[in-house]
N, C-alpha and C. Protein backbone atom coordinates (compact mmCIF):
# COMPACT_ATOMS: atom_id res chain seq x y z
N UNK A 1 167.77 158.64 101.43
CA UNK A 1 168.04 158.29 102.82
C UNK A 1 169.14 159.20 103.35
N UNK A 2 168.69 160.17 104.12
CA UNK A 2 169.29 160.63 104.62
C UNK A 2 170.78 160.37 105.76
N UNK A 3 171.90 160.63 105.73
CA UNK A 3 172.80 159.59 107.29
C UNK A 3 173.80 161.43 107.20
N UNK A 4 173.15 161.47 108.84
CA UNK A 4 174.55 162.57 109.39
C UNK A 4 175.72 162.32 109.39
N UNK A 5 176.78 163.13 108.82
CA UNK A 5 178.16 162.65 108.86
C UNK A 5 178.46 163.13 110.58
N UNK A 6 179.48 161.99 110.75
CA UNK A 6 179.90 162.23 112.01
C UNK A 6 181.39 161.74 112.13
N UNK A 7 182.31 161.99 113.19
CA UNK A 7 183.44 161.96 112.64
C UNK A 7 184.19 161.49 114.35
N UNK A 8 184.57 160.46 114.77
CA UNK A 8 184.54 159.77 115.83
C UNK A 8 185.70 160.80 116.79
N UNK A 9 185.92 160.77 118.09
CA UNK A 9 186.96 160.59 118.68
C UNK A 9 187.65 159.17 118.97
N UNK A 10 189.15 159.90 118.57
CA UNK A 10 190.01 158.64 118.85
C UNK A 10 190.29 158.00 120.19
N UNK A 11 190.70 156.61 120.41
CA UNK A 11 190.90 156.49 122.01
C UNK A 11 191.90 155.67 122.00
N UNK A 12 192.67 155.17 122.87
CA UNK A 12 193.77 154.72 122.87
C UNK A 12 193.55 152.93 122.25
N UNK A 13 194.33 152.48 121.85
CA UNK A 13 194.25 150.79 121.49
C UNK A 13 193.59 151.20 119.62
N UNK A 14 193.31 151.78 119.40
CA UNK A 14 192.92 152.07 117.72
C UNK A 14 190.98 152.31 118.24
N UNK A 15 190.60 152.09 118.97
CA UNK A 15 189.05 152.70 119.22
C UNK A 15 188.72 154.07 119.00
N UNK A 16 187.38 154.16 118.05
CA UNK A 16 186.37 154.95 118.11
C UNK A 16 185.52 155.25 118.95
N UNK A 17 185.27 156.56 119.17
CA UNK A 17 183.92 156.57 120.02
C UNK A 17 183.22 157.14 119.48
N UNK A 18 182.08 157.46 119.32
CA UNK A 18 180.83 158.72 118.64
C UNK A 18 179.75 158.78 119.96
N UNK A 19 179.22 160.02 120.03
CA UNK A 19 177.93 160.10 120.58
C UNK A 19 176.68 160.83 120.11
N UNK A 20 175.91 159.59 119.92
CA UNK A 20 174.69 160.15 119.20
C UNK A 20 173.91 160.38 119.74
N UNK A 21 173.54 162.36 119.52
CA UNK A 21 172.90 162.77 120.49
C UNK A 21 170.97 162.68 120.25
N UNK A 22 171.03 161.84 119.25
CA UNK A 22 169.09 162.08 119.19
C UNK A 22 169.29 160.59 118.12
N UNK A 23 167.54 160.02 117.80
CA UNK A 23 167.43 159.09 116.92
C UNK A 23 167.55 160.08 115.54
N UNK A 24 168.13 158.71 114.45
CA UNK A 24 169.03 158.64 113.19
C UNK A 24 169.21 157.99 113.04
N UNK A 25 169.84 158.27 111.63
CA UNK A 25 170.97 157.75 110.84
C UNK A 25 172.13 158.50 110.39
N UNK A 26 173.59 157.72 110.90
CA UNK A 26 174.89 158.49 111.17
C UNK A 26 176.05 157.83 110.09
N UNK A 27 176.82 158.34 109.36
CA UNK A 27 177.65 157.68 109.12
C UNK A 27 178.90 158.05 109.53
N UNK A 28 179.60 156.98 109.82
CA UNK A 28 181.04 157.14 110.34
C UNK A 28 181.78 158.12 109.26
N UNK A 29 182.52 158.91 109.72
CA UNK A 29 183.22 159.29 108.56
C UNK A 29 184.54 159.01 107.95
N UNK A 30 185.22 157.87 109.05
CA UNK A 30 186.21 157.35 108.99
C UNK A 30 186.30 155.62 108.26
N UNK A 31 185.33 155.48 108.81
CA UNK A 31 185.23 153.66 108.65
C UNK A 31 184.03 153.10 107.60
N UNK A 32 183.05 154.21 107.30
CA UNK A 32 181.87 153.91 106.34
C UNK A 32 181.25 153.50 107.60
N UNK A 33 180.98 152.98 108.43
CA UNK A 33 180.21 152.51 109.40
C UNK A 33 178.51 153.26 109.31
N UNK A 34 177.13 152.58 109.25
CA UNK A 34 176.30 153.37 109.57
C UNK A 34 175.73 152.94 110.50
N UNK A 35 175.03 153.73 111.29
CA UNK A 35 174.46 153.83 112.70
C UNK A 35 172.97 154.20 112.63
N UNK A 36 171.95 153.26 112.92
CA UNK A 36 170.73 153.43 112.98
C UNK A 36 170.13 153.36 114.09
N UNK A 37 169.69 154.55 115.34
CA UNK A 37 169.07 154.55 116.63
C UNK A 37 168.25 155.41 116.83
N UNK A 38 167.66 154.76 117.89
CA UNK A 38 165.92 155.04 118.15
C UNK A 38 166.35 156.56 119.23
N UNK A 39 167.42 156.39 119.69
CA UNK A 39 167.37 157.54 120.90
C UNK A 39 169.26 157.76 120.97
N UNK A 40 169.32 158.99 122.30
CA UNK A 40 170.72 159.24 122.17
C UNK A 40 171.49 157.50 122.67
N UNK A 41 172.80 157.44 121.74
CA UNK A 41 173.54 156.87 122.59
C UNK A 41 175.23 157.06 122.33
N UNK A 42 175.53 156.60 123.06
CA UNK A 42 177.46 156.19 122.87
C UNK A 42 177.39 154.94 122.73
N UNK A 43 178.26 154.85 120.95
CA UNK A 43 179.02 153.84 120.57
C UNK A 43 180.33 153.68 120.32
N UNK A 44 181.16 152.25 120.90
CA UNK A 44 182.65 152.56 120.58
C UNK A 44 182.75 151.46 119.97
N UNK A 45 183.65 151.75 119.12
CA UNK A 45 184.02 150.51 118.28
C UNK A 45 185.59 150.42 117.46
N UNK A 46 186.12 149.15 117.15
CA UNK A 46 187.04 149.21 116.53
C UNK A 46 187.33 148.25 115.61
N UNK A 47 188.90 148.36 114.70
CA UNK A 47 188.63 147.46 113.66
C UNK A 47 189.74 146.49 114.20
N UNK A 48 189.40 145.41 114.15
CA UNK A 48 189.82 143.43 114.70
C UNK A 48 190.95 143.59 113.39
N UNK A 49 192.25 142.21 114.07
CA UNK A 49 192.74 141.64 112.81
C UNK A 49 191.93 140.28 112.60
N UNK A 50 191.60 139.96 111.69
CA UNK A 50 191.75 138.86 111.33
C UNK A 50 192.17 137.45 111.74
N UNK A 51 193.73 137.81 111.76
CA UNK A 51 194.30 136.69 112.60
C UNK A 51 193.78 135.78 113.45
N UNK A 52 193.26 136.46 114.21
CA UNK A 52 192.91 135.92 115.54
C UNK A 52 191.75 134.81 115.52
N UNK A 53 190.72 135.25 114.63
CA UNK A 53 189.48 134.93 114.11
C UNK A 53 189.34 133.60 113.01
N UNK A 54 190.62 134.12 111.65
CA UNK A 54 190.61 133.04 110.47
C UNK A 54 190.17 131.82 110.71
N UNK A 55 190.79 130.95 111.83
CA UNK A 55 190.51 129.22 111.69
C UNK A 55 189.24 129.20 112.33
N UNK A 56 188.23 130.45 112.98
CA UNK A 56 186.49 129.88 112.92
C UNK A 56 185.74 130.13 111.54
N UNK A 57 186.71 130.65 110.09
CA UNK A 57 186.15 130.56 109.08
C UNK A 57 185.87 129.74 108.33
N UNK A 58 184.95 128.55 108.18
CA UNK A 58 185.60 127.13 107.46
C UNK A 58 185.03 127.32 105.96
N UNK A 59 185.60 126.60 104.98
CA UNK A 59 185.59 126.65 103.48
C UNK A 59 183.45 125.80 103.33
N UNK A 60 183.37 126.37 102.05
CA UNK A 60 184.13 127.46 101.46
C UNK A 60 184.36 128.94 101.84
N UNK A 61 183.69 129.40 102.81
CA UNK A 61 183.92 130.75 102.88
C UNK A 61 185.29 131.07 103.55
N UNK A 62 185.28 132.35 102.86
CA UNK A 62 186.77 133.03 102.96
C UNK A 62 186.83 134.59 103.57
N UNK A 63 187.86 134.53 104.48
CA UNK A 63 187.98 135.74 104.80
C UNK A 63 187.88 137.25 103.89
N UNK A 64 186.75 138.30 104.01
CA UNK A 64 186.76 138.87 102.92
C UNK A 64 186.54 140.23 103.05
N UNK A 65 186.47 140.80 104.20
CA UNK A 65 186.37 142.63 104.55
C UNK A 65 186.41 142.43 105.79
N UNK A 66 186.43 144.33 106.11
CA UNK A 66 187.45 144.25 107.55
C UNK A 66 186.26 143.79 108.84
N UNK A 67 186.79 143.98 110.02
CA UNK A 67 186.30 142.84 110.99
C UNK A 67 186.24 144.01 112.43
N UNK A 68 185.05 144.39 112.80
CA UNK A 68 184.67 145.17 113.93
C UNK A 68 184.30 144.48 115.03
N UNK A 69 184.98 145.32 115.98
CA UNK A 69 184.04 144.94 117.56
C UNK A 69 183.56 146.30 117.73
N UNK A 70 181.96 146.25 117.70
CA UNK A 70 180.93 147.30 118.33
C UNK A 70 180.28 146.97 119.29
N UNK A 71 180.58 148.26 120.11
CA UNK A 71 179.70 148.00 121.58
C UNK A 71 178.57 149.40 121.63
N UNK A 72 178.05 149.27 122.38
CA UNK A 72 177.06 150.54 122.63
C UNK A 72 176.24 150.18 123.79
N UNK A 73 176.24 151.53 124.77
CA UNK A 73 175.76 151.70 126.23
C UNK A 73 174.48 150.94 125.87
N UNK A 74 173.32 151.52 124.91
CA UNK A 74 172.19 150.87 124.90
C UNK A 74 171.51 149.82 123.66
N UNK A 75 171.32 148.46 123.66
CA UNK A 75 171.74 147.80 122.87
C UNK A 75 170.41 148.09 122.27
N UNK A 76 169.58 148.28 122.95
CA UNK A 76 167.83 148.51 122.05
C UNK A 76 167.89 149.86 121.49
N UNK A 77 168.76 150.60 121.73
CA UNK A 77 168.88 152.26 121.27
C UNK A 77 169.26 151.71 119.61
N UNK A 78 170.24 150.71 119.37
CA UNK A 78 171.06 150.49 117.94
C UNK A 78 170.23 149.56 117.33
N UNK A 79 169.59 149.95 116.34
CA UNK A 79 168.59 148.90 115.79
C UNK A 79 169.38 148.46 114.24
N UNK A 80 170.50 149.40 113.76
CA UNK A 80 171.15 148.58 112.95
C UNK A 80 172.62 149.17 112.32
N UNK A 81 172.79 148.23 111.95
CA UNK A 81 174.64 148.51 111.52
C UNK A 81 174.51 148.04 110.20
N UNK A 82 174.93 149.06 109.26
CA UNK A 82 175.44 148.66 107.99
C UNK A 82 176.85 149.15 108.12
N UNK A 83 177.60 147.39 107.26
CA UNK A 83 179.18 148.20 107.32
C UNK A 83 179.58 148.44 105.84
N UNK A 84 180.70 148.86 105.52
CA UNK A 84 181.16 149.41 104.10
C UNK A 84 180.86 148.17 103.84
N UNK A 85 181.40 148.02 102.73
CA UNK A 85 181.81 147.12 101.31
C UNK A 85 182.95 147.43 100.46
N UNK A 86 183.68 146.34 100.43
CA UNK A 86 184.71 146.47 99.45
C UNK A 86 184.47 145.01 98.05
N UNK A 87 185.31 145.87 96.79
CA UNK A 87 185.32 144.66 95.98
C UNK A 87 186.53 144.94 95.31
N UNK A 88 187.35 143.99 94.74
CA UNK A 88 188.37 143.61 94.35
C UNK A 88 188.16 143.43 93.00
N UNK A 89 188.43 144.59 92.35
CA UNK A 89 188.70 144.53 90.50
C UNK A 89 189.95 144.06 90.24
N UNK A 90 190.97 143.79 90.93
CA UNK A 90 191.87 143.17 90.19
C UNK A 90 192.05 141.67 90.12
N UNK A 91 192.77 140.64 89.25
CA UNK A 91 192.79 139.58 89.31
C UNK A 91 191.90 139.06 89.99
């Protein structure tokens, strides 16, 4: 499976932007983020704390990797988002 590296502009408040100029698959080169679209678009996105969010998490589940707001001009252009993964080898 092929994914173009791509490598965002920064914008003020901690936001990304990318513009994808044809259908693909893109990967962020900053965030692991991948980007799957049918045609060109602009996506911006950024990474959330937590904080804000925790008490709509109720047990058992637990807060457990990082936390995006993605937007994009055309929502039928983005047919999918895979985000990283992290795992915790210690303790």
């Amino acid at each position: 499976d092929q994914k173009e590296q791509v490598t965002p502009r920064r914008l003020a408040g901690g936001q990304h932007v990318v513009q994808l100029d044809a259908e693909g698959t893109y990967q962020c080169s900053l965030t692991g983020l991948i980007f799957e679209v049918t045609e060109a678009v602009k996506i911006t996105y950024s990474l959330l704390s937590w904080s804000k969010y925790a008490n709509l998490v109720e047990k058992p589940w637990i807060v457990g990797g990082p936390l995006f707001d993605v937007r994009c001009d055309s929502a039928r252009a983005l047919t999918s988002i895979q985000f990283p993964h992290s795992l915790c080898l210690g303790g």
